[in-house]
PDB file of N, CA and C in Angstrom:
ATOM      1  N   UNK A   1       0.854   4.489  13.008  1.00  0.00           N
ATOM      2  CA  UNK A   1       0.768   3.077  12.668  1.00  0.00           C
ATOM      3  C   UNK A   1       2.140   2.445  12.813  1.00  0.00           C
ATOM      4  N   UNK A   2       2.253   1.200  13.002  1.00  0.00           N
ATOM      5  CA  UNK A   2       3.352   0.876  13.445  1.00  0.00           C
ATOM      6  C   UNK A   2       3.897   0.513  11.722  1.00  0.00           C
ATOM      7  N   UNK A   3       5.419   0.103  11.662  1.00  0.00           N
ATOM      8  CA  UNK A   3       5.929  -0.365  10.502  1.00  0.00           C
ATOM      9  C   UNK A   3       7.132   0.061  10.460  1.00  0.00           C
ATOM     10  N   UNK A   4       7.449  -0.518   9.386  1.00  0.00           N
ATOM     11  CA  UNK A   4       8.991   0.163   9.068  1.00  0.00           C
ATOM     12  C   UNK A   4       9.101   1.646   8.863  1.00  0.00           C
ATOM     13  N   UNK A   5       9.848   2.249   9.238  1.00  0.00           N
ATOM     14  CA  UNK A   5      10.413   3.442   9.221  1.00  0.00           C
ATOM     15  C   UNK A   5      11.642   3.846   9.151  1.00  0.00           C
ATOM     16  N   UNK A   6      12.029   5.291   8.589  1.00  0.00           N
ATOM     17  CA  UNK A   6      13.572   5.416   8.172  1.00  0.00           C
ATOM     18  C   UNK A   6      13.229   6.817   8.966  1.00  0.00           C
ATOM     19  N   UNK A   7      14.722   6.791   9.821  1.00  0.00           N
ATOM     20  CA  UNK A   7      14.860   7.567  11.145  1.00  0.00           C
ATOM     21  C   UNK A   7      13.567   8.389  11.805  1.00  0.00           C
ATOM     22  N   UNK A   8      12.996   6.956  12.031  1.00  0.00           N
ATOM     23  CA  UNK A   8      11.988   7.203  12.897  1.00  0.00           C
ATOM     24  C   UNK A   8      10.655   7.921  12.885  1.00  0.00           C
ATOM     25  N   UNK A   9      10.869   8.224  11.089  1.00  0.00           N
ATOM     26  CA  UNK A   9       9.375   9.178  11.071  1.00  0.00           C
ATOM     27  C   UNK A   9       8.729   7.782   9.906  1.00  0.00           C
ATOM     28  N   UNK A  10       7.281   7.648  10.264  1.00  0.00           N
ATOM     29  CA  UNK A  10       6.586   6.828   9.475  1.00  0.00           C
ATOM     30  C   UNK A  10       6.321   7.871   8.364  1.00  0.00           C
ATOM     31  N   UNK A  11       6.542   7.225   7.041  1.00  0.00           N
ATOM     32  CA  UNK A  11       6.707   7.327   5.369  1.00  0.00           C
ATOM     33  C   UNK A  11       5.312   7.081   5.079  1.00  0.00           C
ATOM     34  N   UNK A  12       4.692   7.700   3.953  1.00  0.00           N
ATOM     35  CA  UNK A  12       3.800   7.323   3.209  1.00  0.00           C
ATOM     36  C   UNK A  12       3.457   5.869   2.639  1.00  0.00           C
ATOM     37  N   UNK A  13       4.326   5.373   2.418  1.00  0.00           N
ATOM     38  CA  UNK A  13       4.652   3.899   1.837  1.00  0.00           C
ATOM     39  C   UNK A  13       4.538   3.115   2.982  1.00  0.00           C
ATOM     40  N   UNK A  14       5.606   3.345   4.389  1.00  0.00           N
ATOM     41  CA  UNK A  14       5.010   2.801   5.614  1.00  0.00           C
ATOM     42  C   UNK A  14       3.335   2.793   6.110  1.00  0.00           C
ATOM     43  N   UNK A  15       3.031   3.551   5.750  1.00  0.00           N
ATOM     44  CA  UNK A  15       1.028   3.330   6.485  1.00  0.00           C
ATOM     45  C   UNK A  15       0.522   3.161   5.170  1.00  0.00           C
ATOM     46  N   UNK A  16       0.340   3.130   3.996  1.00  0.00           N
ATOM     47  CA  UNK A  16       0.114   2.029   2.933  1.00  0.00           C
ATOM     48  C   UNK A  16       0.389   1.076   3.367  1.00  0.00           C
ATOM     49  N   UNK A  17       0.972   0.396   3.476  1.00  0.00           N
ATOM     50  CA  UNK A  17       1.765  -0.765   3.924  1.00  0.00           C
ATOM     51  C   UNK A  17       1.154  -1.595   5.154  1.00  0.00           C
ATOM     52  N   UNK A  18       1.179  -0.773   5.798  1.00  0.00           N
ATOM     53  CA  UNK A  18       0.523  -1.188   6.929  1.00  0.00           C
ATOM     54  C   UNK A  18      -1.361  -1.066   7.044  1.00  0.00           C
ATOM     55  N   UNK A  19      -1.794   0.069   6.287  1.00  0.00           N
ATOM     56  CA  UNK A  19      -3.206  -0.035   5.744  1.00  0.00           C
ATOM     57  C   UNK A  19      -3.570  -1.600   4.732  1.00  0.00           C
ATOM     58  N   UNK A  20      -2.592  -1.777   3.776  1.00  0.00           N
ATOM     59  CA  UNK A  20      -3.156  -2.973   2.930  1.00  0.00           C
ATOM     60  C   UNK A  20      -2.829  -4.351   3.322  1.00  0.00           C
ATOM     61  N   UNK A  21      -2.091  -4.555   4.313  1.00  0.00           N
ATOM     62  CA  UNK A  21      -1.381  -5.410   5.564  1.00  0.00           C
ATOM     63  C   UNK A  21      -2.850  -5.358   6.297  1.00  0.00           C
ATOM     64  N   UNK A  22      -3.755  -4.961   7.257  1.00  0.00           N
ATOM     65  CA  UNK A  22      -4.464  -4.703   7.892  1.00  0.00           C
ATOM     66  C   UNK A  22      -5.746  -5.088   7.384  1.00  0.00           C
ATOM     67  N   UNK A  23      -6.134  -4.795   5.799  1.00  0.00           N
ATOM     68  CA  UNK A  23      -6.930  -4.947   5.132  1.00  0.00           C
ATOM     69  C   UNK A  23      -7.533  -6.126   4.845  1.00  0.00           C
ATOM     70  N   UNK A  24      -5.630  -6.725   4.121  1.00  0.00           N
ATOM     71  CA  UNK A  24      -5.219  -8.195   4.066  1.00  0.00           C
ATOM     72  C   UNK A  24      -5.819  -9.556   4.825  1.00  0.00           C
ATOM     73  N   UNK A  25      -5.926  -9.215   6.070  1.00  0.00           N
ATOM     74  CA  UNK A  25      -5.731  -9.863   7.828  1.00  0.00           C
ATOM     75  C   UNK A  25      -7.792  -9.915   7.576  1.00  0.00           C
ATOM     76  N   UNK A  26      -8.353  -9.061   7.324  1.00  0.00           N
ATOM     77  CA  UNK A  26     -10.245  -8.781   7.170  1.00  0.00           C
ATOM     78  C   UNK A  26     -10.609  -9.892   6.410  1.00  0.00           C
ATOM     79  N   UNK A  27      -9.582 -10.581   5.090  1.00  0.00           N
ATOM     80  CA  UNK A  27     -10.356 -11.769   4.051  1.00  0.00           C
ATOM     81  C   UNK A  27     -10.748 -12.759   4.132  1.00  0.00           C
ATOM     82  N   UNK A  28     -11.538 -13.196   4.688  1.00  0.00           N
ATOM     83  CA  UNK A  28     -12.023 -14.361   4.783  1.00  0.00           C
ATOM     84  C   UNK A  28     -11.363 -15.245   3.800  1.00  0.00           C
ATOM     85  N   UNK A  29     -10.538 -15.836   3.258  1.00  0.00           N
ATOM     86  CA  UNK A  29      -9.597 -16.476   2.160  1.00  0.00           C
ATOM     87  C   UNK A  29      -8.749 -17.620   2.967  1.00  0.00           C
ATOM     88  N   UNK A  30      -8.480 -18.576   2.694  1.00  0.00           N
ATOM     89  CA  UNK A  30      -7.361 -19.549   3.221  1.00  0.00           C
ATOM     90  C   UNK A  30      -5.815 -19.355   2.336  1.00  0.00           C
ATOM     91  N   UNK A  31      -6.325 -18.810   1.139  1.00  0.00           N
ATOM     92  CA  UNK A  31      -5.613 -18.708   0.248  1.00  0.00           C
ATOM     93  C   UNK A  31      -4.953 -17.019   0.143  1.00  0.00           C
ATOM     94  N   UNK A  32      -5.861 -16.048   0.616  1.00  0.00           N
ATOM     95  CA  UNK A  32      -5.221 -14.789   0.991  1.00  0.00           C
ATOM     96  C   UNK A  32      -4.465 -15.194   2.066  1.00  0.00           C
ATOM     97  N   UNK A  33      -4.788 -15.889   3.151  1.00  0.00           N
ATOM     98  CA  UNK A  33      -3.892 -15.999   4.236  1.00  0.00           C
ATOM     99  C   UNK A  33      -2.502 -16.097   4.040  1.00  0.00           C
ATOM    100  N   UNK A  34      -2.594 -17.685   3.422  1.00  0.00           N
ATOM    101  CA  UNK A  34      -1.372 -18.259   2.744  1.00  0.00           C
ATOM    102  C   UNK A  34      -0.452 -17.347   2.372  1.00  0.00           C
ATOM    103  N   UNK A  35      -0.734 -16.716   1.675  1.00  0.00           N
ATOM    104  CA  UNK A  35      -0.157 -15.455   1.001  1.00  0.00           C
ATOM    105  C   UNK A  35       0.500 -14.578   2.020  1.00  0.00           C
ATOM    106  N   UNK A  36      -0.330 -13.791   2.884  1.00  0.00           N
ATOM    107  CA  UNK A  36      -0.048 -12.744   3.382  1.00  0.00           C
ATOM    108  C   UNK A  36       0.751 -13.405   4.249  1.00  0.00           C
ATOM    109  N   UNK A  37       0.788 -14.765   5.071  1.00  0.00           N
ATOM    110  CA  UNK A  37       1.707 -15.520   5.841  1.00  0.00           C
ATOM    111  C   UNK A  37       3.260 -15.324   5.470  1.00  0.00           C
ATOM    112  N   UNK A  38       3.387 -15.159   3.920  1.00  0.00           N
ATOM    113  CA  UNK A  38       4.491 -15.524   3.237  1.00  0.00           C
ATOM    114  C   UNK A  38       5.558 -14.430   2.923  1.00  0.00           C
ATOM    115  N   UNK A  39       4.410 -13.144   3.292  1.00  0.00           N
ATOM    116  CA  UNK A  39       4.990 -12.168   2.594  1.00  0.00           C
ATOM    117  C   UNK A  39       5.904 -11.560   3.941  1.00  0.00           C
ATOM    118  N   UNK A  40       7.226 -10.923   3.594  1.00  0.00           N
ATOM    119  CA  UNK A  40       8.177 -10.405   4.926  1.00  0.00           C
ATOM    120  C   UNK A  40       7.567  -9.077   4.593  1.00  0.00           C
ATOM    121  N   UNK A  41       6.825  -8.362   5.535  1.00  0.00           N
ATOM    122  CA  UNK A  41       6.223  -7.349   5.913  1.00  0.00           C
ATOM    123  C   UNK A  41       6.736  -6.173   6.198  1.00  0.00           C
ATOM    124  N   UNK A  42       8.359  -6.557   6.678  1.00  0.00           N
ATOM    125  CA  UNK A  42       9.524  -5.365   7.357  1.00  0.00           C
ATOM    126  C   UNK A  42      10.020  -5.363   5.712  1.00  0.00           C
ATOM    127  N   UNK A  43       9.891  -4.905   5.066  1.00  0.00           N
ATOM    128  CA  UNK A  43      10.693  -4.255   3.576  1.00  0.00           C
ATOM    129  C   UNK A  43      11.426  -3.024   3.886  1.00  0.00           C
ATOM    130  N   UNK A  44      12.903  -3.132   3.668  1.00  0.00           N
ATOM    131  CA  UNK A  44      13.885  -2.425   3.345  1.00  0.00           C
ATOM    132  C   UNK A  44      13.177  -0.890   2.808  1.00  0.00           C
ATOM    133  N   UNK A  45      14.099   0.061   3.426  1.00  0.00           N
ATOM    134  CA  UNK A  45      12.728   1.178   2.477  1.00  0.00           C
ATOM    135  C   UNK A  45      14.577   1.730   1.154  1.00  0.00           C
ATOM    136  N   UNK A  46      13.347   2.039   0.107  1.00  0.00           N
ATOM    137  CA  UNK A  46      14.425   1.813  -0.988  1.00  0.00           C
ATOM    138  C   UNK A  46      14.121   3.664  -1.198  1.00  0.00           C
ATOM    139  N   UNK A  47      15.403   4.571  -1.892  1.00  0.00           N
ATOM    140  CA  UNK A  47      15.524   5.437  -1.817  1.00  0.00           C
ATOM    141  C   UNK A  47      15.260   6.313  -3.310  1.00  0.00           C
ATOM    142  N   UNK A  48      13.947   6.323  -3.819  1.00  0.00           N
ATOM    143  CA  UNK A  48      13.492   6.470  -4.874  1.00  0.00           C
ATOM    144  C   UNK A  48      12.281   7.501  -5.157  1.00  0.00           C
ATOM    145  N   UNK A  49      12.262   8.604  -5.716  1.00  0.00           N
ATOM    146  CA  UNK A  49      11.138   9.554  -6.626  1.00  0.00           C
ATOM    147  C   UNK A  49      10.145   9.323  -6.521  1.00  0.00           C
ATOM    148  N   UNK A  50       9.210  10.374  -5.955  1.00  0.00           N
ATOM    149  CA  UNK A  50       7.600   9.835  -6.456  1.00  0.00           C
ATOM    150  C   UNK A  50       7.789   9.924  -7.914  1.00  0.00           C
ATOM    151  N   UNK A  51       6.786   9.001  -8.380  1.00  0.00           N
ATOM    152  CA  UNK A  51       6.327   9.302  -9.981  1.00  0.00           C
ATOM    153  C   UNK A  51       4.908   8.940 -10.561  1.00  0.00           C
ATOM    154  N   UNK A  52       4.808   9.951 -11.201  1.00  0.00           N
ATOM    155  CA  UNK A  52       3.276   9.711 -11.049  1.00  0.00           C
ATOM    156  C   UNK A  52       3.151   8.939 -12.713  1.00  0.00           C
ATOM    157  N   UNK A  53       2.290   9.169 -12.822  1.00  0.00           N
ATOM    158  CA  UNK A  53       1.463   7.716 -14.394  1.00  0.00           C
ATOM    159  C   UNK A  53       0.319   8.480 -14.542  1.00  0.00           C
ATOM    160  N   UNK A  54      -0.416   8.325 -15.750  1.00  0.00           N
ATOM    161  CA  UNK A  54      -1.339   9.440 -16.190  1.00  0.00           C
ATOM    162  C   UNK A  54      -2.792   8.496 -15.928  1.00  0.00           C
ATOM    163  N   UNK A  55      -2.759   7.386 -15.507  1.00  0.00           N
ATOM    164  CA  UNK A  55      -3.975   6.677 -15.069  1.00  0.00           C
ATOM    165  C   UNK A  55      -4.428   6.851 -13.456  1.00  0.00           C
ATOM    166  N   UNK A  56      -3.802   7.336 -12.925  1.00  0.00           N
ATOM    167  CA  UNK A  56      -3.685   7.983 -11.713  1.00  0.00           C
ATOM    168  C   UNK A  56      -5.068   8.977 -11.289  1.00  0.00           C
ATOM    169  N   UNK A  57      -5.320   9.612 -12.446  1.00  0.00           N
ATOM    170  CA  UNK A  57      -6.418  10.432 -12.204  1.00  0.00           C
ATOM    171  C   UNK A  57      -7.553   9.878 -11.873  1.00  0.00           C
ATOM    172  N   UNK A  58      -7.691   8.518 -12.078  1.00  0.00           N
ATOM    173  CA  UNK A  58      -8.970   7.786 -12.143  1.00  0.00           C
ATOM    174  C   UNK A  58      -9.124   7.267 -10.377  1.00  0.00           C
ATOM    175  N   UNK A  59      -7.878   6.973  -9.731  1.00  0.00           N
ATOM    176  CA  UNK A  59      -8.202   6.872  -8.321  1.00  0.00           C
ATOM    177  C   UNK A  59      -9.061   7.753  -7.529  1.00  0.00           C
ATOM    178  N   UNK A  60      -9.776   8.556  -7.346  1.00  0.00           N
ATOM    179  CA  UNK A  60     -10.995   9.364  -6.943  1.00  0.00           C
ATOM    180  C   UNK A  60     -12.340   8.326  -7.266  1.00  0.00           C
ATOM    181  N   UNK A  61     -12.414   8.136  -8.926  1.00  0.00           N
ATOM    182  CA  UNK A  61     -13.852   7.427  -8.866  1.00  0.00           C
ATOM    183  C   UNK A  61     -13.741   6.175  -8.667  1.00  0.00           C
ATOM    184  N   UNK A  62     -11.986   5.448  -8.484  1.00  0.00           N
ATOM    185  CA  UNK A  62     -12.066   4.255  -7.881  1.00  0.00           C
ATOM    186  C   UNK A  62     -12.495   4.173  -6.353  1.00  0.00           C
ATOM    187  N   UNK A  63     -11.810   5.230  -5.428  1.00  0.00           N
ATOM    188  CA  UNK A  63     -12.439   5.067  -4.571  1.00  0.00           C
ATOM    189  C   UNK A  63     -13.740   5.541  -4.288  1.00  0.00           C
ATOM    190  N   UNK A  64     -14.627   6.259  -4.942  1.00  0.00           N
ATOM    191  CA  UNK A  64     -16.037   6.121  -4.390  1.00  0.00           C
ATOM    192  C   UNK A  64     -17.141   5.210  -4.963  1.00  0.00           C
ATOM    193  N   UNK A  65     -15.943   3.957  -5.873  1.00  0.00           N
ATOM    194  CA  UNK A  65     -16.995   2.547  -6.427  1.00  0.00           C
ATOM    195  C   UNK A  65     -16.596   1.617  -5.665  1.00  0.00           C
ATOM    196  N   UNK A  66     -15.251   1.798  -4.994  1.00  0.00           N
ATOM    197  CA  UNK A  66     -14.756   0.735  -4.032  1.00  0.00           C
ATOM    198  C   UNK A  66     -15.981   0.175  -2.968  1.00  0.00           C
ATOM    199  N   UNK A  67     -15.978  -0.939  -2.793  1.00  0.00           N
ATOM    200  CA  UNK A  67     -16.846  -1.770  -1.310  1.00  0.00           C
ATOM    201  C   UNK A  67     -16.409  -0.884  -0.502  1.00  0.00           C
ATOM    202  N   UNK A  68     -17.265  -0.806   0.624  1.00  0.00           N
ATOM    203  CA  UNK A  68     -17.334  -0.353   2.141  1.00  0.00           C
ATOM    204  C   UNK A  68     -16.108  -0.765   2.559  1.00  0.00           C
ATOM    205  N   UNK A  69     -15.783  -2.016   3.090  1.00  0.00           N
ATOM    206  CA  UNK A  69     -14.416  -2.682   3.257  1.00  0.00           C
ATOM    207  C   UNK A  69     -13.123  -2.251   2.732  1.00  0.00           C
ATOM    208  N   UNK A  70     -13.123  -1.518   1.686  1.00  0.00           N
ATOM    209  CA  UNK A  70     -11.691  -1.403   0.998  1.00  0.00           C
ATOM    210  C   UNK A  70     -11.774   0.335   0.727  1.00  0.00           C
ATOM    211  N   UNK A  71     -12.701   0.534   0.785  1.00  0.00           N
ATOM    212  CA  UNK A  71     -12.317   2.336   0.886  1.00  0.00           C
ATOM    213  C   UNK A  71     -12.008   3.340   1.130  1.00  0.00           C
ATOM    214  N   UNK A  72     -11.559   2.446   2.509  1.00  0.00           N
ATOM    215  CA  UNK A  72     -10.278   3.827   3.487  1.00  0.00           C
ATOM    216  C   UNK A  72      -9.366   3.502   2.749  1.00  0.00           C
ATOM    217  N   UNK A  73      -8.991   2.222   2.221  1.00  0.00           N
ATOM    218  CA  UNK A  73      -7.231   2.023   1.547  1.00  0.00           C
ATOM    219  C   UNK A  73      -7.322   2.837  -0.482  1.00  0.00           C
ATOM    220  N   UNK A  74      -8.462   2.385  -0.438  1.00  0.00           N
ATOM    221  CA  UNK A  74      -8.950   3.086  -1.787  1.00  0.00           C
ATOM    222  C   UNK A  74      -8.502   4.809  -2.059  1.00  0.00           C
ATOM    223  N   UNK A  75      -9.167   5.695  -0.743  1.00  0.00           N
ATOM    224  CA  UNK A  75      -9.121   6.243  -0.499  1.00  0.00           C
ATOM    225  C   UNK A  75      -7.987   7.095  -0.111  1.00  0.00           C
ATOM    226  N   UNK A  76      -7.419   6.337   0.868  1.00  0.00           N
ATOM    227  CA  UNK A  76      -6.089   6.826   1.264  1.00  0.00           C
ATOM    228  C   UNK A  76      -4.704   7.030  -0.183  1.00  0.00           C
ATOM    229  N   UNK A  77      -5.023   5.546  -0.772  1.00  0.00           N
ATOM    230  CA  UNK A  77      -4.223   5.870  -2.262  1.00  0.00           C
ATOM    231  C   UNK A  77      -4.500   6.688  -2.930  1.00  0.00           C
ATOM    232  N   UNK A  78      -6.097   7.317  -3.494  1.00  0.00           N
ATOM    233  CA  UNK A  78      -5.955   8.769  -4.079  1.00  0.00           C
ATOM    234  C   UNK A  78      -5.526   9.719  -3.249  1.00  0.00           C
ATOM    235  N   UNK A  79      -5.414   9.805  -2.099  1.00  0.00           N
ATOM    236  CA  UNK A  79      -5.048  11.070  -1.962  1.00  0.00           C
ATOM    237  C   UNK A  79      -3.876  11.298  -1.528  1.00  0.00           C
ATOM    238  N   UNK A  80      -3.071  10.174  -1.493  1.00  0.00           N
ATOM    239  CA  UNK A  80      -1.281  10.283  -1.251  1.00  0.00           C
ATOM    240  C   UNK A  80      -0.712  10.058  -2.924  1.00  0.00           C
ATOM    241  N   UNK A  81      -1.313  10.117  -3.930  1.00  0.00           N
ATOM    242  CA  UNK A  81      -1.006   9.783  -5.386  1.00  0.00           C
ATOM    243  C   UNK A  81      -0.191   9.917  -5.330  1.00  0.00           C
ATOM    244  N   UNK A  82       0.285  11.280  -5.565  1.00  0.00           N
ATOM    245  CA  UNK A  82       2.032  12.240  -5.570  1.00  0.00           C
ATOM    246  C   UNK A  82       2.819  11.939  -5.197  1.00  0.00           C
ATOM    247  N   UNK A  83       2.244  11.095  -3.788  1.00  0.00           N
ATOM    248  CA  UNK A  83       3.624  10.824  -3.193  1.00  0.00           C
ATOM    249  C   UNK A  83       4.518   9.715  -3.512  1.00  0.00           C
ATOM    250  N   UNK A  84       3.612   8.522  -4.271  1.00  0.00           N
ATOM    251  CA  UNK A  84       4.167   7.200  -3.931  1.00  0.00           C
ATOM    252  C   UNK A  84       4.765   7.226  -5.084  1.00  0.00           C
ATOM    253  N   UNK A  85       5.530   6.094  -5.308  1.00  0.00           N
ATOM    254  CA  UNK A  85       6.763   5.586  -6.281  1.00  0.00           C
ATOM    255  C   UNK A  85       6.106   4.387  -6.967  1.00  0.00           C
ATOM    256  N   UNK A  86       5.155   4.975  -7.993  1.00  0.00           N
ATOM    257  CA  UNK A  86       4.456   4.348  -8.461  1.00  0.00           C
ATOM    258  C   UNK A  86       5.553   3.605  -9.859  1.00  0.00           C
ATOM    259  N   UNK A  87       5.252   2.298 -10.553  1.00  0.00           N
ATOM    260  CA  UNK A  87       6.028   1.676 -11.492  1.00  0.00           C
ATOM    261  C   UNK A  87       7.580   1.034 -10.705  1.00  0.00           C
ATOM    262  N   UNK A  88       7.840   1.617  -9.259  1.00  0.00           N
ATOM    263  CA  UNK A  88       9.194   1.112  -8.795  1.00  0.00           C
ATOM    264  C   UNK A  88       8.839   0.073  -8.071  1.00  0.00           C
ATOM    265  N   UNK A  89       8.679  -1.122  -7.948  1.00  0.00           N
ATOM    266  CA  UNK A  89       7.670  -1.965  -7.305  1.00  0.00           C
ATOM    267  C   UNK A  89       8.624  -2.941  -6.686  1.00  0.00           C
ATOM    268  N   UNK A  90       8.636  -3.257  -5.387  1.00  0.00           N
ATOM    269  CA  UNK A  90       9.658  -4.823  -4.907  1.00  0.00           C
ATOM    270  C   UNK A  90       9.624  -5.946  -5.667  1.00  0.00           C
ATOM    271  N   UNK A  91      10.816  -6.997  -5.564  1.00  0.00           N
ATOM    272  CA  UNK A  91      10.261  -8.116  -6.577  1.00  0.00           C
ATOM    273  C   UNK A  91      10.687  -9.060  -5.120  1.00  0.00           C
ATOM    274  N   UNK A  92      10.836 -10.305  -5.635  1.00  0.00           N
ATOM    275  CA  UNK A  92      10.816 -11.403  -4.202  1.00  0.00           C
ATOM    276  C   UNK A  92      11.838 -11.300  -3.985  1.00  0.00           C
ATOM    277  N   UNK A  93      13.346 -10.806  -4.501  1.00  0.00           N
ATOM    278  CA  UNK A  93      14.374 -10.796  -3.919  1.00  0.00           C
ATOM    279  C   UNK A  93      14.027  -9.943  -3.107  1.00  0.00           C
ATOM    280  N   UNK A  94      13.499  -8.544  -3.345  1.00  0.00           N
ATOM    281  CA  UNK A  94      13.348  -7.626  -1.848  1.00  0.00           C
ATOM    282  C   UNK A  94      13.418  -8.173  -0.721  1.00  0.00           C
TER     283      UNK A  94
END
């Protein structure tokens, strides 16, 4: 998938990124648009710990209640859990 990358190998966070980017682009919304128009898409990749959160476990039966539409990204988030840097989140200065 294309996206930002740090020396050249695509990151977990990169194809998230580019999965909920992709997802984004499917909403019929004027107002998702707006949004996703706004957002700078190339984010800096920041050099930080997975960490996991104990609500985490519940992503499995989120993704098999998720819509048709959203359940590869549903999906894809339970099963990269571990990896991501969950609670370290960009703010708009990013």
């Amino acid at each position: 998938m294309d996206g930002p990358t740090e020396h050249g190998v695509t990151t977990v966070f990169d194809e998230l990124l580019d999965r909920f980017h992709a997802y984004l682009r499917t909403v019929d919304s004027a107002l998702v648009s707006d949004a996703v128009a706004r957002i700078d898409w190339g984010m800096p990749v920041r050099p930080l710990q997975p960490r996991r959160l104990a609500c985490l476990r519940h992503l499995d039966r989120i993704a098999e209640l998720a819509p048709p539409d959203i359940r590869p990204l549903t999906r894809f988030v339970a099963e990269h859990r571990g990896d991501l840097r969950w609670g370290q989140t960009y703010s708009v200065s990013d």
